[in-house]
N, C-alpha and C. Protein backbone atom coordinates (compact mmCIF):
# COMPACT_ATOMS: atom_id res chain seq x y z
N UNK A 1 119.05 106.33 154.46
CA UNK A 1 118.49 107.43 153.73
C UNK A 1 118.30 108.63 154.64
N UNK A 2 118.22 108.28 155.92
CA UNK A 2 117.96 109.49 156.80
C UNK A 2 119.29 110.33 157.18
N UNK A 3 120.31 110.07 156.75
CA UNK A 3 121.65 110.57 156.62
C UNK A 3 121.68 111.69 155.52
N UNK A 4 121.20 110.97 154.29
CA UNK A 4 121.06 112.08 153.18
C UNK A 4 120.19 112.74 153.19
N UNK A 5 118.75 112.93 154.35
CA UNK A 5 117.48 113.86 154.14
C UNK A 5 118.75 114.49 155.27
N UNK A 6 119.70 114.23 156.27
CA UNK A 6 120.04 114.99 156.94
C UNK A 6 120.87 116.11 156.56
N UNK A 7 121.37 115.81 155.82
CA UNK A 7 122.70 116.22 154.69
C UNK A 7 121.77 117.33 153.75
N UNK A 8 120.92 117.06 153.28
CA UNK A 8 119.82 117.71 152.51
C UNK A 8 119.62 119.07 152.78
N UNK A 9 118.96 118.92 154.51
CA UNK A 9 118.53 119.70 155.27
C UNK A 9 119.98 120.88 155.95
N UNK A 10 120.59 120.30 155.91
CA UNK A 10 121.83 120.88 156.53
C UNK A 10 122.26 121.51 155.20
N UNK A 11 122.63 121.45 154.24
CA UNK A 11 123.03 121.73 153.02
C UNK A 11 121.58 123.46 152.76
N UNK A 12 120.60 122.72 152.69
CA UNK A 12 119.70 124.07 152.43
C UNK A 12 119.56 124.90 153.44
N UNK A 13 119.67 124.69 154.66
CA UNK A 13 120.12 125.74 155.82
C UNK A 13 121.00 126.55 155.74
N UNK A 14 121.83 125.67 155.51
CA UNK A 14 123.50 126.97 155.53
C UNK A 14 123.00 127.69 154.21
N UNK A 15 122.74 126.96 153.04
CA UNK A 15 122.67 127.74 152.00
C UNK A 15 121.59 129.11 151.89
N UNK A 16 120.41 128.87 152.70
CA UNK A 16 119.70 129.96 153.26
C UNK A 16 120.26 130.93 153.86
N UNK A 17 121.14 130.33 155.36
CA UNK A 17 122.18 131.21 155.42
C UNK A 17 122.85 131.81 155.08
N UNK A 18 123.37 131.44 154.35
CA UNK A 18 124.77 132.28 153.51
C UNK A 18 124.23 133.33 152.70
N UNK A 19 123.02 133.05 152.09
CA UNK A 19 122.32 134.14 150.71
C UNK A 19 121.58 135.56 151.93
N UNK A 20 121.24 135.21 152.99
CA UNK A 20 120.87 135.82 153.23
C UNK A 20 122.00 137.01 154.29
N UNK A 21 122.93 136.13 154.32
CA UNK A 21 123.89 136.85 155.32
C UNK A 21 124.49 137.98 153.99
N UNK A 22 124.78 137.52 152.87
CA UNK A 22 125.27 138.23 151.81
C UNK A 22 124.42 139.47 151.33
N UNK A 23 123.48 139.20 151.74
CA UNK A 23 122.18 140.18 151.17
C UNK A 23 122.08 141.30 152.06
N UNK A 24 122.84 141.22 153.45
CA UNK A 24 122.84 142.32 154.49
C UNK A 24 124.13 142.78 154.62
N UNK A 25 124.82 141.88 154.08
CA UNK A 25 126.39 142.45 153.74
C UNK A 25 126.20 143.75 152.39
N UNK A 26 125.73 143.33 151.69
CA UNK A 26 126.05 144.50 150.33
C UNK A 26 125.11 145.54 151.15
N UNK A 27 123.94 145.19 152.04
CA UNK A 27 123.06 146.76 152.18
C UNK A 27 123.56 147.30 152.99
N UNK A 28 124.35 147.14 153.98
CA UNK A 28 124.46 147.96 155.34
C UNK A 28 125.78 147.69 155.73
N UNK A 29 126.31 149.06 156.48
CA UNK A 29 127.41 148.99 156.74
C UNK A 29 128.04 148.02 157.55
N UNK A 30 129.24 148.23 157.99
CA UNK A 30 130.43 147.07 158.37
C UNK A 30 129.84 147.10 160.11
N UNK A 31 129.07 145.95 160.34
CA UNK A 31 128.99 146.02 161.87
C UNK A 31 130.14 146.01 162.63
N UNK A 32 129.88 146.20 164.04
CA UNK A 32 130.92 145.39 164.94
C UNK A 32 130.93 144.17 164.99
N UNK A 33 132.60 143.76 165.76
CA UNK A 33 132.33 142.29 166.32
C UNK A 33 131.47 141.61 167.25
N UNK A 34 130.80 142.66 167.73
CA UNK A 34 130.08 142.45 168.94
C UNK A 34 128.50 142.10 168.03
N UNK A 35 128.20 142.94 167.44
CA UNK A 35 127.21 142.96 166.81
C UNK A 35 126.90 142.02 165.98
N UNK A 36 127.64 141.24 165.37
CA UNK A 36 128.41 140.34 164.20
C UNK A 36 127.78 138.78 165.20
N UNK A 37 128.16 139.03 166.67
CA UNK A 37 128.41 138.19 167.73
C UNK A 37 126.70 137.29 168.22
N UNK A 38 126.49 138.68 168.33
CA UNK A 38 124.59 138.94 168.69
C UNK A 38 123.92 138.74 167.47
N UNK A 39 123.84 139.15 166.31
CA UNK A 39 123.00 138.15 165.13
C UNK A 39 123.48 137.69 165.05
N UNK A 40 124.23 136.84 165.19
CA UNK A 40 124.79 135.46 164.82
C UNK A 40 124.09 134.64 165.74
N UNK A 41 123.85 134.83 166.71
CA UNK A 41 123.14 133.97 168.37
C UNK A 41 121.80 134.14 167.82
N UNK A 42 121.20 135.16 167.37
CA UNK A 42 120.25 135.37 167.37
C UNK A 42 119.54 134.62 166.19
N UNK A 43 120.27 134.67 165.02
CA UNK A 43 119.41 133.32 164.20
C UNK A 43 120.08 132.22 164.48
N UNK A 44 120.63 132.23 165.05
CA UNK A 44 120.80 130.55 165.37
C UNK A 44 119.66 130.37 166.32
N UNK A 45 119.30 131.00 167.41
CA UNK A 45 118.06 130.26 168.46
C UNK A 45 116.99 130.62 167.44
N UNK A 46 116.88 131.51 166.57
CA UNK A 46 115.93 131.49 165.92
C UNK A 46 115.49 130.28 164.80
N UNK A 47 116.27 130.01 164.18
CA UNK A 47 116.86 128.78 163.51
C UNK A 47 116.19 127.55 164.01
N UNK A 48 116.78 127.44 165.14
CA UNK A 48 116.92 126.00 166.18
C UNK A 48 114.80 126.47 166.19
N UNK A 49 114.24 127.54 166.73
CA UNK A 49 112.92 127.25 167.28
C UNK A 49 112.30 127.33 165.90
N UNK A 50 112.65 127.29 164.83
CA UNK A 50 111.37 127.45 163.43
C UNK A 50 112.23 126.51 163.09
N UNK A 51 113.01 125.55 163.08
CA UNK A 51 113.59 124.15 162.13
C UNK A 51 112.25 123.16 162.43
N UNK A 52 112.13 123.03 161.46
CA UNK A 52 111.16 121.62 161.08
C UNK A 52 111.91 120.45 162.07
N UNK A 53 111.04 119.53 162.19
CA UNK A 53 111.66 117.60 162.55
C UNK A 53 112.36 117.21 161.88
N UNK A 54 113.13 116.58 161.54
CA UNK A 54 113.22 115.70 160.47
C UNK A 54 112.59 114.58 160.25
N UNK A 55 112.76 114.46 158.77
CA UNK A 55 111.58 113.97 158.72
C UNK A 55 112.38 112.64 158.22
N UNK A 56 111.57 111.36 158.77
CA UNK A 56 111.82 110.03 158.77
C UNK A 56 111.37 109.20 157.96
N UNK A 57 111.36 109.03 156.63
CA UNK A 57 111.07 108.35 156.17
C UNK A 57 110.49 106.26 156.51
N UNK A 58 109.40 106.24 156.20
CA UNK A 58 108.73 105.17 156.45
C UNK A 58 108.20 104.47 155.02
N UNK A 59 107.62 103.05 155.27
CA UNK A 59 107.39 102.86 154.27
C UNK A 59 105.87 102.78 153.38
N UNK A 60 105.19 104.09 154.33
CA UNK A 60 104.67 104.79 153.68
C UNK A 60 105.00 105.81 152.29
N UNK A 61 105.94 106.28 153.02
CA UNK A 61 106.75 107.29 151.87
C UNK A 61 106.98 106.55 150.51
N UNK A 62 107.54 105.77 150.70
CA UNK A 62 108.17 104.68 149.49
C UNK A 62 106.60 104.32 148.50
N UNK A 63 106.79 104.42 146.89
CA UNK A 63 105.88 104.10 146.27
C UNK A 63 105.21 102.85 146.45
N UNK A 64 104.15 103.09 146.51
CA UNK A 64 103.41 101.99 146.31
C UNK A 64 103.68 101.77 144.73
N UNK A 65 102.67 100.30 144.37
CA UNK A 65 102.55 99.82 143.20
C UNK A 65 101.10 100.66 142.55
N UNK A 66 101.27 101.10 142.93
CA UNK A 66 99.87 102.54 142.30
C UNK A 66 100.02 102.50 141.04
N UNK A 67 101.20 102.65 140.24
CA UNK A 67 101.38 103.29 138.98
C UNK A 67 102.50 104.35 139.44
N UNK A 68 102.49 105.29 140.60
CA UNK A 68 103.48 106.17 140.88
C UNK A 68 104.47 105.66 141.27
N UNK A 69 105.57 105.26 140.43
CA UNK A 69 107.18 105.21 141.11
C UNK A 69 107.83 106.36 141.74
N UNK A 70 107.59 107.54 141.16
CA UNK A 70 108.68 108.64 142.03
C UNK A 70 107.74 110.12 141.72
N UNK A 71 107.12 110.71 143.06
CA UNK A 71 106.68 111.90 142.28
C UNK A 71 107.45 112.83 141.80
N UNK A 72 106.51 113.43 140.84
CA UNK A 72 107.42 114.58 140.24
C UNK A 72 107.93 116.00 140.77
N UNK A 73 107.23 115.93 142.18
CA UNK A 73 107.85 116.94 142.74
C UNK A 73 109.24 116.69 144.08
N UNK A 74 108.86 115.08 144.14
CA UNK A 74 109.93 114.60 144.54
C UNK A 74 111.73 114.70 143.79
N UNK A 75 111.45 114.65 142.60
CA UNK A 75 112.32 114.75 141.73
C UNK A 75 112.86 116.58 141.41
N UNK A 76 111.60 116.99 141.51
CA UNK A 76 112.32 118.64 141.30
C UNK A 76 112.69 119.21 142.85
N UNK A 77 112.85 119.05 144.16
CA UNK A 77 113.47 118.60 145.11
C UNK A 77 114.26 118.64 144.95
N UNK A 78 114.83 117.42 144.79
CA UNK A 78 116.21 116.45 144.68
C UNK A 78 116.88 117.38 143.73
N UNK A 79 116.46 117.74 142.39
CA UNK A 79 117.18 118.62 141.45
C UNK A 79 117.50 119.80 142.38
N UNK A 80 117.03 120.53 142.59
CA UNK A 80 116.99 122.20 143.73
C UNK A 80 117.92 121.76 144.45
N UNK A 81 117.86 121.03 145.26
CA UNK A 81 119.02 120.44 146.20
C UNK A 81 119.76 120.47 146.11
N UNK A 82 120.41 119.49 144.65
CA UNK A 82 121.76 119.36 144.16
C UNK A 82 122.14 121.15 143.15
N UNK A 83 121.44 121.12 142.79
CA UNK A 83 121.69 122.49 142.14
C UNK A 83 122.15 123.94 143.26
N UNK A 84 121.95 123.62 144.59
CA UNK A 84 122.03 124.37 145.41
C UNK A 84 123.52 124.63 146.20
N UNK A 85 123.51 122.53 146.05
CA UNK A 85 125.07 122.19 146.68
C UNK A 85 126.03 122.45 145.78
N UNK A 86 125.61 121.93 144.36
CA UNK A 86 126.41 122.35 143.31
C UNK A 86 126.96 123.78 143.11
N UNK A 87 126.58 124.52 143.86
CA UNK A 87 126.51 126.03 143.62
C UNK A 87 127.79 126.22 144.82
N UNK A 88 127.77 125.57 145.55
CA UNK A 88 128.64 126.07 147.20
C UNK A 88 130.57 125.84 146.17
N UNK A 89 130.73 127.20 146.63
CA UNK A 89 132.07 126.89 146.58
C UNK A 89 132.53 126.11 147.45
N UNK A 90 134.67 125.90 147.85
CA UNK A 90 135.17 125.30 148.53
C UNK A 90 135.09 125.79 149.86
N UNK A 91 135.58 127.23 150.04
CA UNK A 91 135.35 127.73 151.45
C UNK A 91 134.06 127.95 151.96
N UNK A 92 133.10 128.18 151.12
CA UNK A 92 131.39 128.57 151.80
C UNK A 92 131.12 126.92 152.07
N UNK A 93 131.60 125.91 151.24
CA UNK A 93 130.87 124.83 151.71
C UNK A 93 131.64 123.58 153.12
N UNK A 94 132.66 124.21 153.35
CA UNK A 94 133.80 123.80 154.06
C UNK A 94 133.05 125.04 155.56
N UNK A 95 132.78 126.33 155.48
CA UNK A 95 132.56 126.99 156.70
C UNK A 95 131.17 126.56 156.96
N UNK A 96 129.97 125.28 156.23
CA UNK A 96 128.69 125.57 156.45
C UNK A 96 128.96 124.22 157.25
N UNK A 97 130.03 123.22 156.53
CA UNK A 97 129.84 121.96 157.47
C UNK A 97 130.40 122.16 158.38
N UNK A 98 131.48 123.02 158.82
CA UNK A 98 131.71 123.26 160.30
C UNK A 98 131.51 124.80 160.88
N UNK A 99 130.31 124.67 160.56
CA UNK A 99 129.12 125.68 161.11
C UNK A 99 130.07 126.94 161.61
N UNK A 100 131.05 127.44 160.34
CA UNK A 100 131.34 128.81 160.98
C UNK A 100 132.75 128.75 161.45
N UNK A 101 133.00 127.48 162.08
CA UNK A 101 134.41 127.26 162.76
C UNK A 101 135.54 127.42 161.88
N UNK A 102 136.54 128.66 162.01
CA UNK A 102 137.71 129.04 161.23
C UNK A 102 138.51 128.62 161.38
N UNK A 103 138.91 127.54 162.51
CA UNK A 103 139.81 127.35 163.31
C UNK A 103 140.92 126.63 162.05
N UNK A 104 142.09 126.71 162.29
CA UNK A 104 142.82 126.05 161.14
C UNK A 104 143.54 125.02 161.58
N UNK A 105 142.50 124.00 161.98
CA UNK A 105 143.42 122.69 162.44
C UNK A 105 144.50 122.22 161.61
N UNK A 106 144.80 120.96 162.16
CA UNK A 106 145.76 120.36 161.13
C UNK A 106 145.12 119.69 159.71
N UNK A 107 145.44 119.66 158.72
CA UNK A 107 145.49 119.03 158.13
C UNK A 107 143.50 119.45 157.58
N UNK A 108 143.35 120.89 158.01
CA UNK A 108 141.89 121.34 157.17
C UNK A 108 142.74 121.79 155.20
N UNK A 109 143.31 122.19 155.57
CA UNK A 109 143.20 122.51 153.28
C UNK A 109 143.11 121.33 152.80
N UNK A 110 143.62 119.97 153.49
CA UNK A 110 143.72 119.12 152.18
C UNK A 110 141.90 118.35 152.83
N UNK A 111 141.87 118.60 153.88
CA UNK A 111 140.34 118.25 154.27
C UNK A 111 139.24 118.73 153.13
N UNK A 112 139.39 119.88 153.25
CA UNK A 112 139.17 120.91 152.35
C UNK A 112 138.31 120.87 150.88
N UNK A 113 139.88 120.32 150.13
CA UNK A 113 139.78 119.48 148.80
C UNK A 113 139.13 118.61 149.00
N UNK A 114 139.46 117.61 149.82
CA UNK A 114 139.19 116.12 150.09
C UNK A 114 137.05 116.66 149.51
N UNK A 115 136.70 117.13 150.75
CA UNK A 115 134.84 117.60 150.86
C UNK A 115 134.58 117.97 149.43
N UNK A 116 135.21 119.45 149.00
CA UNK A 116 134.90 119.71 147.90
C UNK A 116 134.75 118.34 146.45
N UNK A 117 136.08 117.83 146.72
CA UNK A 117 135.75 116.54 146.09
C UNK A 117 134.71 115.61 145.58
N UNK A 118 134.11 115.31 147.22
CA UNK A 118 133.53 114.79 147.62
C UNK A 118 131.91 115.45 147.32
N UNK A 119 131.67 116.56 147.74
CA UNK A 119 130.54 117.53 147.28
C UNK A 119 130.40 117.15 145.09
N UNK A 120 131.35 117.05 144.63
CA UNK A 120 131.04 116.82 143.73
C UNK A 120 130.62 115.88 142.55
N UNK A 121 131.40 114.50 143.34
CA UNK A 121 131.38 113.25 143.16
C UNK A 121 129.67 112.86 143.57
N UNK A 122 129.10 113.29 145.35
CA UNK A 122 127.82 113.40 145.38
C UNK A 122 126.72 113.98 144.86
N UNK A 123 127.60 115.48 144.17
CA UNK A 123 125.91 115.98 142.94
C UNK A 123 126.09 115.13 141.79
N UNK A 124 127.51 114.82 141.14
CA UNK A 124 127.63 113.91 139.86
C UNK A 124 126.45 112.80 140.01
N UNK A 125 126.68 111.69 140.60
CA UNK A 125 125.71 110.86 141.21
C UNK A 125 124.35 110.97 141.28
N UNK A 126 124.10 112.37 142.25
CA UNK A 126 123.02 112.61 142.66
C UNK A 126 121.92 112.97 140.77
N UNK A 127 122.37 113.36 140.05
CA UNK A 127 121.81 113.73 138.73
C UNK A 127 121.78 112.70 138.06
N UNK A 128 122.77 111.69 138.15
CA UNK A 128 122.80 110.50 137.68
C UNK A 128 121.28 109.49 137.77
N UNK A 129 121.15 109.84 139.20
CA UNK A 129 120.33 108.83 139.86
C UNK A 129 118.97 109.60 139.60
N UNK A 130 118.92 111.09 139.70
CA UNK A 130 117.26 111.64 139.13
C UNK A 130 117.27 111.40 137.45
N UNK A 131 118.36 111.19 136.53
CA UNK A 131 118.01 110.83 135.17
C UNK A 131 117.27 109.56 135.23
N UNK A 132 118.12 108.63 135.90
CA UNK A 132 117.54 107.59 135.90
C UNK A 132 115.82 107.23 136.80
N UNK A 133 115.95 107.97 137.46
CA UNK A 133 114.51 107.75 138.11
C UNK A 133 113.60 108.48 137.53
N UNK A 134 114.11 109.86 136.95
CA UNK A 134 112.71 109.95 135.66
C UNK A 134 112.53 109.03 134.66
N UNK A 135 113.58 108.83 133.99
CA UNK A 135 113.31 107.67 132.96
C UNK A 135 112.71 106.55 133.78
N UNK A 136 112.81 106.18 134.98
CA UNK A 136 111.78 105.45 135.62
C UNK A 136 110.37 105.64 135.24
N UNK A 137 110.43 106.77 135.39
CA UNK A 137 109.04 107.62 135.86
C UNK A 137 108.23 107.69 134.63
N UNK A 138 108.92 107.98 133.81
CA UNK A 138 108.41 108.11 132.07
C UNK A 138 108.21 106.54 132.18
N UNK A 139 108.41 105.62 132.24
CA UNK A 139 108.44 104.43 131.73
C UNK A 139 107.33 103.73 132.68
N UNK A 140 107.09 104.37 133.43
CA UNK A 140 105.98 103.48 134.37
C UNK A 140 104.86 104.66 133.93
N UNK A 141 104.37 105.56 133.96
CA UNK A 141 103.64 106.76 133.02
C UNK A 141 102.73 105.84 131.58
N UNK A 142 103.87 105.16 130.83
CA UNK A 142 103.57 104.43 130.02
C UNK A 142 103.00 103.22 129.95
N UNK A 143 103.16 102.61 130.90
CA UNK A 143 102.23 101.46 131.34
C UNK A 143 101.36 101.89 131.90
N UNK A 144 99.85 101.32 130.82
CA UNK A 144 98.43 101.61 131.30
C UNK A 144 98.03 100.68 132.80
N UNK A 145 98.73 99.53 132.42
CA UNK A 145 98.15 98.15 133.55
C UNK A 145 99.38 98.64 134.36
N UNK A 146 99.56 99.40 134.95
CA UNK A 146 101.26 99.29 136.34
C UNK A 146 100.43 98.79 136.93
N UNK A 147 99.31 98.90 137.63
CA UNK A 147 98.79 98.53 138.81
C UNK A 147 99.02 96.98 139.36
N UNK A 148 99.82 96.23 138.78
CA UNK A 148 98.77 95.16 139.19
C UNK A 148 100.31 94.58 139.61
N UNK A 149 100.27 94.33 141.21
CA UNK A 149 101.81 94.01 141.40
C UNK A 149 102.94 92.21 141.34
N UNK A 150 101.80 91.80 140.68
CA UNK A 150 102.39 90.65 139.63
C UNK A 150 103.30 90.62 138.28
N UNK A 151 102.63 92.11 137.47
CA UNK A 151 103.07 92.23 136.28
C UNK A 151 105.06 92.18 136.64
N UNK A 152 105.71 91.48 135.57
CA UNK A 152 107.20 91.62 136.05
C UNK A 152 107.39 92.88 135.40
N UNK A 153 107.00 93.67 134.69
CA UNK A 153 107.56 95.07 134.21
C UNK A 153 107.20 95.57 135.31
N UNK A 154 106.10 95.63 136.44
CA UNK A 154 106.43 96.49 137.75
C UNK A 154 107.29 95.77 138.84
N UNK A 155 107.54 94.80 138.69
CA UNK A 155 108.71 94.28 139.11
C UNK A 155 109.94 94.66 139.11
N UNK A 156 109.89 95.21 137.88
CA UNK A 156 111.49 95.05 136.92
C UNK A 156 111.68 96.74 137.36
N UNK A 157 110.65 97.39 137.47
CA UNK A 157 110.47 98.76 137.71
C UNK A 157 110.99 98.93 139.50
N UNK A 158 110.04 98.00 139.82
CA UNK A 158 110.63 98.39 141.23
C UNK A 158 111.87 98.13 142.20
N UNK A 159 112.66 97.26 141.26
CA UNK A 159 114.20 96.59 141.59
C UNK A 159 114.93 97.56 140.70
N UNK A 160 114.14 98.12 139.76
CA UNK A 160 115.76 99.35 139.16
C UNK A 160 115.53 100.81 140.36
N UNK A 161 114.77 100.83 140.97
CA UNK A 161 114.23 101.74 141.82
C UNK A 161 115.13 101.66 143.09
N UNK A 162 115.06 100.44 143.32
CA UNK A 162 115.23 99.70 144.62
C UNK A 162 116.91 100.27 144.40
N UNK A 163 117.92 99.78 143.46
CA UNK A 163 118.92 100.10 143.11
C UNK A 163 119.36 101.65 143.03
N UNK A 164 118.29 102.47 142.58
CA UNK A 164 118.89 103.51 142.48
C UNK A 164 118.69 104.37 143.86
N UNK A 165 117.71 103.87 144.78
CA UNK A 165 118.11 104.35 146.13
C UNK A 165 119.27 104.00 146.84
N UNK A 166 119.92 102.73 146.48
CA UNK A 166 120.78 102.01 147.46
C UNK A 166 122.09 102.66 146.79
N UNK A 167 122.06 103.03 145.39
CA UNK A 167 123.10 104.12 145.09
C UNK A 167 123.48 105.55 145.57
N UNK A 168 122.24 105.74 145.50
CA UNK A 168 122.15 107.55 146.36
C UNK A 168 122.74 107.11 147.90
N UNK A 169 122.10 106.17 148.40
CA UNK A 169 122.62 105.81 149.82
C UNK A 169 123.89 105.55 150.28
N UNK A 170 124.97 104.97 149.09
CA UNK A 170 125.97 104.66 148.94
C UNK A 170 126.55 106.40 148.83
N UNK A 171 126.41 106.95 148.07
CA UNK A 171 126.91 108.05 147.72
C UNK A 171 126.66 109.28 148.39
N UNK A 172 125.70 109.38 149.52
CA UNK A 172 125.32 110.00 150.59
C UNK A 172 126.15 109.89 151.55
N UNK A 173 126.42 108.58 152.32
CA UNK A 173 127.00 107.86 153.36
C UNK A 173 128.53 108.54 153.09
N UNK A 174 129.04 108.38 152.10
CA UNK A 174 130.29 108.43 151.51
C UNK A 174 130.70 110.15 151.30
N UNK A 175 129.60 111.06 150.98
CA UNK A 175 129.84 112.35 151.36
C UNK A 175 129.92 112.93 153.01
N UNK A 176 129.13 112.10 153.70
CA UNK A 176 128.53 112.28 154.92
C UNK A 176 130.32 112.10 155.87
N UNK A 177 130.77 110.71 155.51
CA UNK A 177 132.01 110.79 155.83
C UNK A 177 132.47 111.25 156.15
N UNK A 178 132.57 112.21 154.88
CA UNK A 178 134.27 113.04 154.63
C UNK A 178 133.41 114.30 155.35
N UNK A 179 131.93 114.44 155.74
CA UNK A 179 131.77 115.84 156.52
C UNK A 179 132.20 115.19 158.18
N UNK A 180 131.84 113.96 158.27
CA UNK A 180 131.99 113.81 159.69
C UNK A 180 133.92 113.94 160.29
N UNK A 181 134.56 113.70 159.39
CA UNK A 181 135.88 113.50 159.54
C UNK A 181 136.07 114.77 159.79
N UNK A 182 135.93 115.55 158.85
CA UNK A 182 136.24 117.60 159.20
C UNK A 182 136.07 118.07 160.70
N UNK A 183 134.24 117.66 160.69
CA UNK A 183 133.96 118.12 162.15
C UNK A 183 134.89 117.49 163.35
N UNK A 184 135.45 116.07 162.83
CA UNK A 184 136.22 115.56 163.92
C UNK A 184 137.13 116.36 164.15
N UNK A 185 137.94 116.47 162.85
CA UNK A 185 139.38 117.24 163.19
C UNK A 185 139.19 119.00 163.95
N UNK A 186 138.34 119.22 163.39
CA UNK A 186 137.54 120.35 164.03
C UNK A 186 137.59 120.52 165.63
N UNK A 187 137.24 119.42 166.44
CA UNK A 187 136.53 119.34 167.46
C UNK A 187 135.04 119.51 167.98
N UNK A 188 134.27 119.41 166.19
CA UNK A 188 133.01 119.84 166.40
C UNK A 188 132.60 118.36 166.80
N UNK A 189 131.07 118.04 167.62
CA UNK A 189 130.22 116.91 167.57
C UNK A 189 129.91 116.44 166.06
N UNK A 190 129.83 115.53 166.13
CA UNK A 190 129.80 114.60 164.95
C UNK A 190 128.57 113.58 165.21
N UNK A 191 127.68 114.15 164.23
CA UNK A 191 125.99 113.22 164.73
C UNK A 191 125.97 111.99 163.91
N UNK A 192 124.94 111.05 163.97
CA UNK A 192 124.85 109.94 163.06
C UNK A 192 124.03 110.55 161.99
């Protein structure tokens, strides 16, 4: 799962990026390359010293048998997220996973497709898996007694749960891939 909070995080960065690089593009004139060169360095160390940790999920994080299966702001998250990636075209989302690099290796257009693909197959999924975990959520909402972690309806609740993380995980891993393969052909580092 710490692959897809990574993916997450990397995904809303660039996308910060990009809105905001666009927003100084329409106001102000055509810099230099030089200039182009120097903010570019410059939010990146800026970047690098205000980036959060990442954050590691424990099994604290993970619901207890409280009655709360998934918060609800956990879920509008996850929606923003995908609604964010969903938004990246082929080339903005192809220049964010290799951070900028134009370089035209071999075999980047069909890479290209391949991500975009792949970017979409992971929001398909990804909406899949918040329908289903609200309807989780509604359905444990409805049980007055959740608490009590004998009952098999919180049982039954917490193995369709259990499943729909190990799906997102599946379908994370599997986007994560096809970004690590790019950066390979790239020559960029390629993290876990």
């Amino acid at each position: 799962m710490s692959r897809s909070l990574a993916l997450i995080a990397m995904c809303a960065l660039a996308l910060a990026t990009c809105a905001s690089a666009r927003a100084q593009d329409s106001q102000a004139p055509s810099p230099s390359l030089g200039d182009l060169a120097r903010q570019a360095q410059k939010n990146k160390d800026k970047e690098k010293a205000n980036k959060p940790a990442a954050k590691v999920l424990t099994n604290d994080d993970l619901p207890s048998n409280s009655g709360e299966i998934v918060s609800a702001q956990a879920l509008e998250n996850m929606q923003s997220m995908l609604d964010q990636l969903d938004g990246l075209d082929r080339a903005t989302l192809a220049k964010n996973v290799l951070q900028g690099n134009n370089s035209n290796f071999p075999g980047r257009a069909s890479w290209e497709v391949k991500l975009f693909t792949a970017k979409q197959s992971y929001v398909s999924q990804g909406r899949d898996a918040l329908q289903k975990a609200r309807q989780l959520r509604t359905s444990a909402e409805g049980m007055k007694n959740g608490q009590d972690p004998n009952d098999p309806r919180v049982k039954t609740m917490a193995a369709k749960l259990q499943q729909i993380v190990q799906e997102s995980q599946q379908a994370g891993a599997a986007f994560q891939a096809v970004i690590a393969e790019g950066k390979g052909l790239a020559g960029l580092p390629v993290s876990n």
